[in-house]
C-alpha atoms as a PDB file:
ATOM      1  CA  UNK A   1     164.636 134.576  90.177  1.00  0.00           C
ATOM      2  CA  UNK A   2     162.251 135.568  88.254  1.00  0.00           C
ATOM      3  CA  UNK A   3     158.752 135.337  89.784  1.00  0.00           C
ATOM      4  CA  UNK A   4     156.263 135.301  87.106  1.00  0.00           C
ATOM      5  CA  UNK A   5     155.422 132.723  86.487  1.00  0.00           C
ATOM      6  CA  UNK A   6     156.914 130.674  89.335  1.00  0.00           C
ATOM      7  CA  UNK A   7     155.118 127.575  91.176  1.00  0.00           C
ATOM      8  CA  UNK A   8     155.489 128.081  94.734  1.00  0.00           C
ATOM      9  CA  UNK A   9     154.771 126.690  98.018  1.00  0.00           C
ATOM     10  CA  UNK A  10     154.576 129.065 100.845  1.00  0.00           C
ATOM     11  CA  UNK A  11     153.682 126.841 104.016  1.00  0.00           C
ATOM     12  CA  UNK A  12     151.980 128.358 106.554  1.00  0.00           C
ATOM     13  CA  UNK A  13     149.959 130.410 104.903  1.00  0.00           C
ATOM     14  CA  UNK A  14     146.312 130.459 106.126  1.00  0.00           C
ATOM     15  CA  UNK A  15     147.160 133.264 108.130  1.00  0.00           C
ATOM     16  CA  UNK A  16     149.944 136.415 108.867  1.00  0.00           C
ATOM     17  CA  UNK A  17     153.052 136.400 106.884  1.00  0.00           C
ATOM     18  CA  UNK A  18     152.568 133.494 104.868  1.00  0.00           C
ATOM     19  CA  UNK A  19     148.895 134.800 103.733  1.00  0.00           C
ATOM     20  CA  UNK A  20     150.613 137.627 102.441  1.00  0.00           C
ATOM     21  CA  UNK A  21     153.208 135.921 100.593  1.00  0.00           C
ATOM     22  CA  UNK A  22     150.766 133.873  98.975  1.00  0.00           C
ATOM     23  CA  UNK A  23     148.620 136.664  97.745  1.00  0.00           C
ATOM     24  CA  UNK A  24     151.667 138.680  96.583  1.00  0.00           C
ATOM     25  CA  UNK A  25     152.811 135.888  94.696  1.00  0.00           C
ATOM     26  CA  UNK A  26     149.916 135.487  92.424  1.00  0.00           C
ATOM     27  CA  UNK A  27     149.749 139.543  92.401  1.00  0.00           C
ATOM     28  CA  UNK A  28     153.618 139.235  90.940  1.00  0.00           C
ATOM     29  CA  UNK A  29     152.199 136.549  88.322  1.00  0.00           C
ATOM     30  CA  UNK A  30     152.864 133.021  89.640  1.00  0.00           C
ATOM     31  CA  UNK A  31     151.570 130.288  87.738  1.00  0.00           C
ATOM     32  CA  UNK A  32     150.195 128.885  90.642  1.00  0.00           C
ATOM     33  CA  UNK A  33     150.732 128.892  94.674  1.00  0.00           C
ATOM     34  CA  UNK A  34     150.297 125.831  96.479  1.00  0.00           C
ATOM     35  CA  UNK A  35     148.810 127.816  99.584  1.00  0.00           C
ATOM     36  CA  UNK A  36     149.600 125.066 102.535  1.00  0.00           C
ATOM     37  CA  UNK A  37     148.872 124.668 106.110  1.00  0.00           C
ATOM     38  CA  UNK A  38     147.714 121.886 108.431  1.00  0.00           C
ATOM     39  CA  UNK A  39     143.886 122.103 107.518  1.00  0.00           C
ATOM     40  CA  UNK A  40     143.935 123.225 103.965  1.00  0.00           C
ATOM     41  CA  UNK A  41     140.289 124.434 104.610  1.00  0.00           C
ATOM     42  CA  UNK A  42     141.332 127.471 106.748  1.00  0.00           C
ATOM     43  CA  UNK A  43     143.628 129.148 103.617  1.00  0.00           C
ATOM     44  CA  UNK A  44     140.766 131.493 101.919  1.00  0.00           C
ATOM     45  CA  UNK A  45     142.524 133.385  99.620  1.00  0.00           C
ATOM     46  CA  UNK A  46     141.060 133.310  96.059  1.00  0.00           C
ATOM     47  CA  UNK A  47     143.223 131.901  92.843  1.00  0.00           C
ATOM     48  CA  UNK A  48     145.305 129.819  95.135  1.00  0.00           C
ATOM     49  CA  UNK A  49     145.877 125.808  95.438  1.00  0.00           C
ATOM     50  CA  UNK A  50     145.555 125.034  99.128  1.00  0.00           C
ATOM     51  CA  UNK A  51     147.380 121.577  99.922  1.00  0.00           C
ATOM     52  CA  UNK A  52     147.257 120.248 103.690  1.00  0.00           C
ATOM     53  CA  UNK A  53     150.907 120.074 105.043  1.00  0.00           C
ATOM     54  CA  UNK A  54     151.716 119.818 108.306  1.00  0.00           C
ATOM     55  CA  UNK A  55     155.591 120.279 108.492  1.00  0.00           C
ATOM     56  CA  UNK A  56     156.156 118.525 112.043  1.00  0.00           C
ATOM     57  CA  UNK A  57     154.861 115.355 109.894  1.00  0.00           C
ATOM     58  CA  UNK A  58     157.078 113.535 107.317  1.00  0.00           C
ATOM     59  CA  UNK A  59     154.231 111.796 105.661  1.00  0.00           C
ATOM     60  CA  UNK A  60     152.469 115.021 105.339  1.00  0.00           C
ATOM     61  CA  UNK A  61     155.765 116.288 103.721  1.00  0.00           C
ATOM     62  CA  UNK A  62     155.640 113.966 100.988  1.00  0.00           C
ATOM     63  CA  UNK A  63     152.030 113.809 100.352  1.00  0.00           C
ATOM     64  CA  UNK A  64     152.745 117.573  99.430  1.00  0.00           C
ATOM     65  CA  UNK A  65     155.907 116.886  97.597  1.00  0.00           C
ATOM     66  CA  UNK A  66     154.122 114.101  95.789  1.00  0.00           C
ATOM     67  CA  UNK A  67     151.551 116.729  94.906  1.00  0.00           C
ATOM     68  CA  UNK A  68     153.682 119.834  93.956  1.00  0.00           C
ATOM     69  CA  UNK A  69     155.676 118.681  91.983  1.00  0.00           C
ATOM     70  CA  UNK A  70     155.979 121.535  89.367  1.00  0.00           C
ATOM     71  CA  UNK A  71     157.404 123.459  91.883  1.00  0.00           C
ATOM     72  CA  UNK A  72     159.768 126.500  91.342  1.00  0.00           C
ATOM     73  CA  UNK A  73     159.944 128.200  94.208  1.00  0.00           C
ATOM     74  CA  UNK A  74     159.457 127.367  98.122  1.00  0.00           C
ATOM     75  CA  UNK A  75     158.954 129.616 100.915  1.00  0.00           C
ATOM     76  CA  UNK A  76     159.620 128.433 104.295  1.00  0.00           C
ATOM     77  CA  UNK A  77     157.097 130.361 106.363  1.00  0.00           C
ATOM     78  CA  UNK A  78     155.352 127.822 109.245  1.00  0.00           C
ATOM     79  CA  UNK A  79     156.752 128.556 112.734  1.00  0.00           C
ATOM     80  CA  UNK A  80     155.829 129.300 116.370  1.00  0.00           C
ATOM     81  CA  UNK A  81     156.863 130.769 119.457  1.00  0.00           C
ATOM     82  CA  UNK A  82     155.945 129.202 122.678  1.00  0.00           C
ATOM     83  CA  UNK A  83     158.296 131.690 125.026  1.00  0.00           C
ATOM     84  CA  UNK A  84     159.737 128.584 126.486  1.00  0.00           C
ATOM     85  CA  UNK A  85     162.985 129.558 128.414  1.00  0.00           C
ATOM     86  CA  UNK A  86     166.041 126.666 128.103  1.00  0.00           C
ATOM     87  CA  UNK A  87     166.775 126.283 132.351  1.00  0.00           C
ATOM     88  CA  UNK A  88     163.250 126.137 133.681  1.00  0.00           C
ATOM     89  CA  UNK A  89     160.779 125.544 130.387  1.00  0.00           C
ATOM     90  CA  UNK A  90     159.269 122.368 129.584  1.00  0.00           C
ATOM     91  CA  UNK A  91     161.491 120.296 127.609  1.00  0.00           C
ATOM     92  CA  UNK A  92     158.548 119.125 125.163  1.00  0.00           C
ATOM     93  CA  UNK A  93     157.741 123.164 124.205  1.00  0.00           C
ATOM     94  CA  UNK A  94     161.845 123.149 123.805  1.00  0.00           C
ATOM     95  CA  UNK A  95     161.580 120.110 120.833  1.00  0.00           C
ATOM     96  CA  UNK A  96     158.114 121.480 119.801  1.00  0.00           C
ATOM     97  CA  UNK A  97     160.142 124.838 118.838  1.00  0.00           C
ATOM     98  CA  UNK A  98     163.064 122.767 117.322  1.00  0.00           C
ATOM     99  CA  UNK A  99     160.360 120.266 115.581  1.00  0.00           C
ATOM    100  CA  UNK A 100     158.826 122.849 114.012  1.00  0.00           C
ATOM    101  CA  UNK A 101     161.122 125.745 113.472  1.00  0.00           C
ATOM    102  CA  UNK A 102     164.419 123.518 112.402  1.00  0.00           C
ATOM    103  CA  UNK A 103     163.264 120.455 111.541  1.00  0.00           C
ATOM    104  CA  UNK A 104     160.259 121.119 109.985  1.00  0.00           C
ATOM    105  CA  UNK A 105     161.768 123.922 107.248  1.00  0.00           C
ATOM    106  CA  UNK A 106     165.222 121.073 106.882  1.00  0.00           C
ATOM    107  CA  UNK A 107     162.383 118.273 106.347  1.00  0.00           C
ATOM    108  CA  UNK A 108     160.896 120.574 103.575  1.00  0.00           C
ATOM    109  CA  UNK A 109     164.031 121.268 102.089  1.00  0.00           C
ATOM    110  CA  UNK A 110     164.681 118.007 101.760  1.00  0.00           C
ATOM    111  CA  UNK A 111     161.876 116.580 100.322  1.00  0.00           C
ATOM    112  CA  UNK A 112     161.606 119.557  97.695  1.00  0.00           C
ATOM    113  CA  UNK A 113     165.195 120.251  96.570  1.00  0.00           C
ATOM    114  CA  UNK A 114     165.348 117.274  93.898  1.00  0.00           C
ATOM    115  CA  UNK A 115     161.571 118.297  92.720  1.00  0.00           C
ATOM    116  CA  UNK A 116     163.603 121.850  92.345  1.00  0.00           C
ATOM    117  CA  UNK A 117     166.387 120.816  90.526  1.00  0.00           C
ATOM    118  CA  UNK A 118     164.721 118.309  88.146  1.00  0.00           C
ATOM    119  CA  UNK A 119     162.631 121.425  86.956  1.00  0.00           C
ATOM    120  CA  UNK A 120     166.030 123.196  86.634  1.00  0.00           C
ATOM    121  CA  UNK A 121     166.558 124.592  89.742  1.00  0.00           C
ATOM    122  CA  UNK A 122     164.250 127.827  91.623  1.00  0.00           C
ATOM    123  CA  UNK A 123     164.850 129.060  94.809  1.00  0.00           C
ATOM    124  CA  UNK A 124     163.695 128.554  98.696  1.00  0.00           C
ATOM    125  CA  UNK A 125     163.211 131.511 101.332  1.00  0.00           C
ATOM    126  CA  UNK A 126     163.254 130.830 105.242  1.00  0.00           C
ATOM    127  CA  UNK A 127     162.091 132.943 107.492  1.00  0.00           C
ATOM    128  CA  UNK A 128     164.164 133.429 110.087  1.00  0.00           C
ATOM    129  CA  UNK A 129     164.394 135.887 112.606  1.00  0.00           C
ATOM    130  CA  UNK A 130     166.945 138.608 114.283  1.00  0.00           C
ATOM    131  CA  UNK A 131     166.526 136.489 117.160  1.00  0.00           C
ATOM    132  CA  UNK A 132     168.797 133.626 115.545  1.00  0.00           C
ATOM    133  CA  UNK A 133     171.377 136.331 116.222  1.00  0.00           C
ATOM    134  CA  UNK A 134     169.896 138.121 119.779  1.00  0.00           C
ATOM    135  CA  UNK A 135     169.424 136.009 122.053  1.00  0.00           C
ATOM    136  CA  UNK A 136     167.105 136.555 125.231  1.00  0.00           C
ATOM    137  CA  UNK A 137     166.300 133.882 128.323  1.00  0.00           C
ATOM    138  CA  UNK A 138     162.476 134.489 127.846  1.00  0.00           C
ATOM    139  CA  UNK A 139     163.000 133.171 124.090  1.00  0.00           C
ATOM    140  CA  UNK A 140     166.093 130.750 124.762  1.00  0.00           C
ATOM    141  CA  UNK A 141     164.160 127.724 122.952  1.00  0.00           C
ATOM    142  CA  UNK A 142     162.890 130.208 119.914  1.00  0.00           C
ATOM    143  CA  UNK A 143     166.069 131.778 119.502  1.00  0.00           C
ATOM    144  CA  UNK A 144     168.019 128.313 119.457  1.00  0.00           C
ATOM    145  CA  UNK A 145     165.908 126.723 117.130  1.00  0.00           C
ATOM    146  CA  UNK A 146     165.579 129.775 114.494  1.00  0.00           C
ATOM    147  CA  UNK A 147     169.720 129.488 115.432  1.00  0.00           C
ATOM    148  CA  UNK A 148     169.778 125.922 114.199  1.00  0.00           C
ATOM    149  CA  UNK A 149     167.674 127.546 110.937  1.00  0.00           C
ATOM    150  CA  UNK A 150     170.202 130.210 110.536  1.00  0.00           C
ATOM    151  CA  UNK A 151     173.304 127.392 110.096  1.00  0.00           C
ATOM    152  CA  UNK A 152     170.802 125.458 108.158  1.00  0.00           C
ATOM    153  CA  UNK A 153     170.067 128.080 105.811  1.00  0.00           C
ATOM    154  CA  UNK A 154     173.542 129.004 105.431  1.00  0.00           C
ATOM    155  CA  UNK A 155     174.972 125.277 104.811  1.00  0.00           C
ATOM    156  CA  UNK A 156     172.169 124.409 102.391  1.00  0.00           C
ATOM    157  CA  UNK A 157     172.853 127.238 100.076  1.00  0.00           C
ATOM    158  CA  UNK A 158     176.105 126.346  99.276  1.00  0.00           C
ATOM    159  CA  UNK A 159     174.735 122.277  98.781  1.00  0.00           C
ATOM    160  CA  UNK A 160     172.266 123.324  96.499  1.00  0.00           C
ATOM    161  CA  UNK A 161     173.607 126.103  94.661  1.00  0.00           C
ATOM    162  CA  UNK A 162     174.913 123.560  91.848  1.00  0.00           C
ATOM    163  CA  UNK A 163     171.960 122.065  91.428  1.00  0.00           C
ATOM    164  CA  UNK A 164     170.524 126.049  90.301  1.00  0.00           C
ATOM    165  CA  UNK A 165     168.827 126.261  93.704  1.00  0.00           C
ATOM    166  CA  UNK A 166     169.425 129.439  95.302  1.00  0.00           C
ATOM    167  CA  UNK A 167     168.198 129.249  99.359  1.00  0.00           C
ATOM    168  CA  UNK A 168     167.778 132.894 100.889  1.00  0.00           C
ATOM    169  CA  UNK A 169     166.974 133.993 104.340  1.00  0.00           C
ATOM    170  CA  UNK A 170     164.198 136.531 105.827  1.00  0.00           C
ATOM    171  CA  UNK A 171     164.811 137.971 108.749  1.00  0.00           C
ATOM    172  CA  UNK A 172     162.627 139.562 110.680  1.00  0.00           C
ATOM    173  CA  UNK A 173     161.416 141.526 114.187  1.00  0.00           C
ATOM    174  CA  UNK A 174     158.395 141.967 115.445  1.00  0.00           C
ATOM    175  CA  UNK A 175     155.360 142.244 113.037  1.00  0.00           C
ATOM    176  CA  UNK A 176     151.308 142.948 113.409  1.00  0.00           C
ATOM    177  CA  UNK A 177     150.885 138.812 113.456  1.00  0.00           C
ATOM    178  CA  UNK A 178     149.036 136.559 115.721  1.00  0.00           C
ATOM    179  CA  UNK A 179     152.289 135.477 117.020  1.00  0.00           C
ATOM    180  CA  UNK A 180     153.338 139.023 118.523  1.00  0.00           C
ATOM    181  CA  UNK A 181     149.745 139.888 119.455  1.00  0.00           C
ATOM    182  CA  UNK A 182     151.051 139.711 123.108  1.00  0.00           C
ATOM    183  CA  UNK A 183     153.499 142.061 122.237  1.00  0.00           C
ATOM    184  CA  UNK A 184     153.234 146.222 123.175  1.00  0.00           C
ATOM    185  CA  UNK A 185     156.241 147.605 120.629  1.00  0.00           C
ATOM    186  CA  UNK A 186     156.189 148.496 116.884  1.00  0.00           C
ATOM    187  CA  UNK A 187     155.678 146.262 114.421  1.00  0.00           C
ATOM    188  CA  UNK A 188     156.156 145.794 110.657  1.00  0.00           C
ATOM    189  CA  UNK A 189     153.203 145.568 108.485  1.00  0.00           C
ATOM    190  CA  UNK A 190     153.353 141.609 107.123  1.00  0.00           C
ATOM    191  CA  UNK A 191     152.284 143.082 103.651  1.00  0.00           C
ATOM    192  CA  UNK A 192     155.455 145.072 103.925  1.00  0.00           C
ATOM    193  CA  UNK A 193     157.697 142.396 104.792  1.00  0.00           C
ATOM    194  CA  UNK A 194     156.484 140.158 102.125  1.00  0.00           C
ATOM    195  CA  UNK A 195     156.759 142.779  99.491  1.00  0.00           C
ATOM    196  CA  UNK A 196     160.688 143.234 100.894  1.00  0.00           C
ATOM    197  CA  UNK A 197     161.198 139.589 100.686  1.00  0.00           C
ATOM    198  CA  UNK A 198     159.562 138.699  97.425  1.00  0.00           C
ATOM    199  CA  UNK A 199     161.604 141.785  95.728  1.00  0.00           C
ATOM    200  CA  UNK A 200     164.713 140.494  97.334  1.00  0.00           C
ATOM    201  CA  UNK A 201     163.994 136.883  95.953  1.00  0.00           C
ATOM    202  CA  UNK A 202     163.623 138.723  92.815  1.00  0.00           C
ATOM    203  CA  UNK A 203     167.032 140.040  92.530  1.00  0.00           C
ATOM    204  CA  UNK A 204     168.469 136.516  94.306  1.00  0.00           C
ATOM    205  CA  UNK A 205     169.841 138.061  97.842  1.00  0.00           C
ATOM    206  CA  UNK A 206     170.728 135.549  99.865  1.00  0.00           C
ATOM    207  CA  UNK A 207     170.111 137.832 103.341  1.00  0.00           C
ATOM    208  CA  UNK A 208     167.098 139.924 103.335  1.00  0.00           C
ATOM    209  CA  UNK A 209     166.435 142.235 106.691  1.00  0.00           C
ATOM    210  CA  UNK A 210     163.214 143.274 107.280  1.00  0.00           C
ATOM    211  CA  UNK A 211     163.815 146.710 109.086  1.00  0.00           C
ATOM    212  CA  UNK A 212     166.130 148.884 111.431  1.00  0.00           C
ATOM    213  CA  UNK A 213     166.519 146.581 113.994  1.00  0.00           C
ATOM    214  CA  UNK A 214     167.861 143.273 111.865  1.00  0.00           C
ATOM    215  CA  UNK A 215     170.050 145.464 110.066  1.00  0.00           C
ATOM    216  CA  UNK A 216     171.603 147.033 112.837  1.00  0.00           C
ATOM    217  CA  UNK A 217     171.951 143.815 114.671  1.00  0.00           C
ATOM    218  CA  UNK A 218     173.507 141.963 111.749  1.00  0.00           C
ATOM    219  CA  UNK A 219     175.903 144.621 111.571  1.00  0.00           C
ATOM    220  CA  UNK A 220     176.775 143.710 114.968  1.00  0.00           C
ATOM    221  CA  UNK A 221     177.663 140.387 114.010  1.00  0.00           C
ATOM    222  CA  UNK A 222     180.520 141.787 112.130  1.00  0.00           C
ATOM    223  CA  UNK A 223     181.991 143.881 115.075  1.00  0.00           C
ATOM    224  CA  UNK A 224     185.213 141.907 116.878  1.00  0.00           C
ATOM    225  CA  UNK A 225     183.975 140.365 120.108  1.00  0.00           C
ATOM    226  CA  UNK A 226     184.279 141.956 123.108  1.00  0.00           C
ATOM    227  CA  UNK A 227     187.944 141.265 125.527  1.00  0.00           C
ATOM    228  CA  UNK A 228     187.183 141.168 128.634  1.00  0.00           C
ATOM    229  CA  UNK A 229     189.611 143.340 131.149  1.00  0.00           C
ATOM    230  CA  UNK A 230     190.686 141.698 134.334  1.00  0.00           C
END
């Protein structure tokens, strides 16, 4: 896809990854970025359209699609982490995580896929994580919900590819975000990442890794699965 002048919708993007994104975008020559998060007032980065969404809330949804409708290009950002573990967590941070890490990007998806196609089709981005593939107690409710994504991701993209939509997936460890503030290990630069992901949208991968650790995970995936000896 060719980015210059794209329309795109980056949610979650007062902040972190999805600031960057936005600001890249316009760098890269969109048309215009609809620059979107839950109070539109908090996205302060010049040249862009901030539009309130709030992707946990289907009337917010389409108030935005209703809005952006010259859309081109949508990037999946929005997401938390509440380090809720599946046996002992509280069920409500377990559908919070699904709400807003599953739901919420398939809700978008939805909404914005015909607005795609009748401008002759564009492409979406989610941002995933390698933790839809590594799975860890501490993160059982992340990693099952940015799971769900992962199938999501991977069904959509062959459902809208006819229409000209082509639906790519970011994945990604830690990075120098609010979310992995907690966190004492290395972390990506978020300007980095973005750059990665907007050049990969640019030449229309459908699986972009962010760094060492996706890729050598991923390449897991492909390994035959363990037999276990009696």
């Amino acid at each position: 896809m060719n980015l210059h002048e794209s329309v795109a919708v980056v949610t979650g993007s007062n902040r972190g990854l999805g600031r960057e994104f936005a600001a890249q975008l316009l760098e890269r020559g969109a048309k215009k970025v609809y620059a979107t998060a839950r109070t539109p007032e908090s996205v302060q980065i010049p040249g862009v359209t901030p539009l309130g969404l709030d992707i946990t809330d289907p009337d917010s949804i389409a108030r935005a699609a209703a809005i952006a409708r010259d859309a081109t290009l949508i990037v999946n950002n929005a997401g938390i982490s509440t380090g809720t573990s599946l046996m002992d967590g509280d069920l409500a941070q377990i559908e919070l995580e699904m709400k807003t890490n599953f739901y919420g990007p398939l809700s978008v998806t939805r909404a914005f896929a015909p607005i795609l196609a009748s401008n002759g089709g564009g492409a979406m981005l989610n941002v995933l994580s390698v933790l839809s593939w590594l799975h860890f107690p501490t993160t059982g409710a992340y990693s099952a919900a940015k799971a769900a994504a992962w199938a999501m991701t991977d069904a959509t993209r062959q459902e809208l590819a006819p229409s000209g939509i082509h639906v790519a997936a970011l994945y990604v460890a830690y990075m120098d975000t609010d979310m992995a503030a907690h966190v004492d290990a290395p972390k990506a630069n978020p300007a980095d990442v973005a750059a990665l992901a907007l050049n990969g949208i640019e030449t229309d991968r459908t699986e972009i890794l962010a760094n060492d650790i996706t890729r050598n995970v991923r390449h897991g995936l492909l390994a035959p699965p363990a037999v276990a000896v009696a």
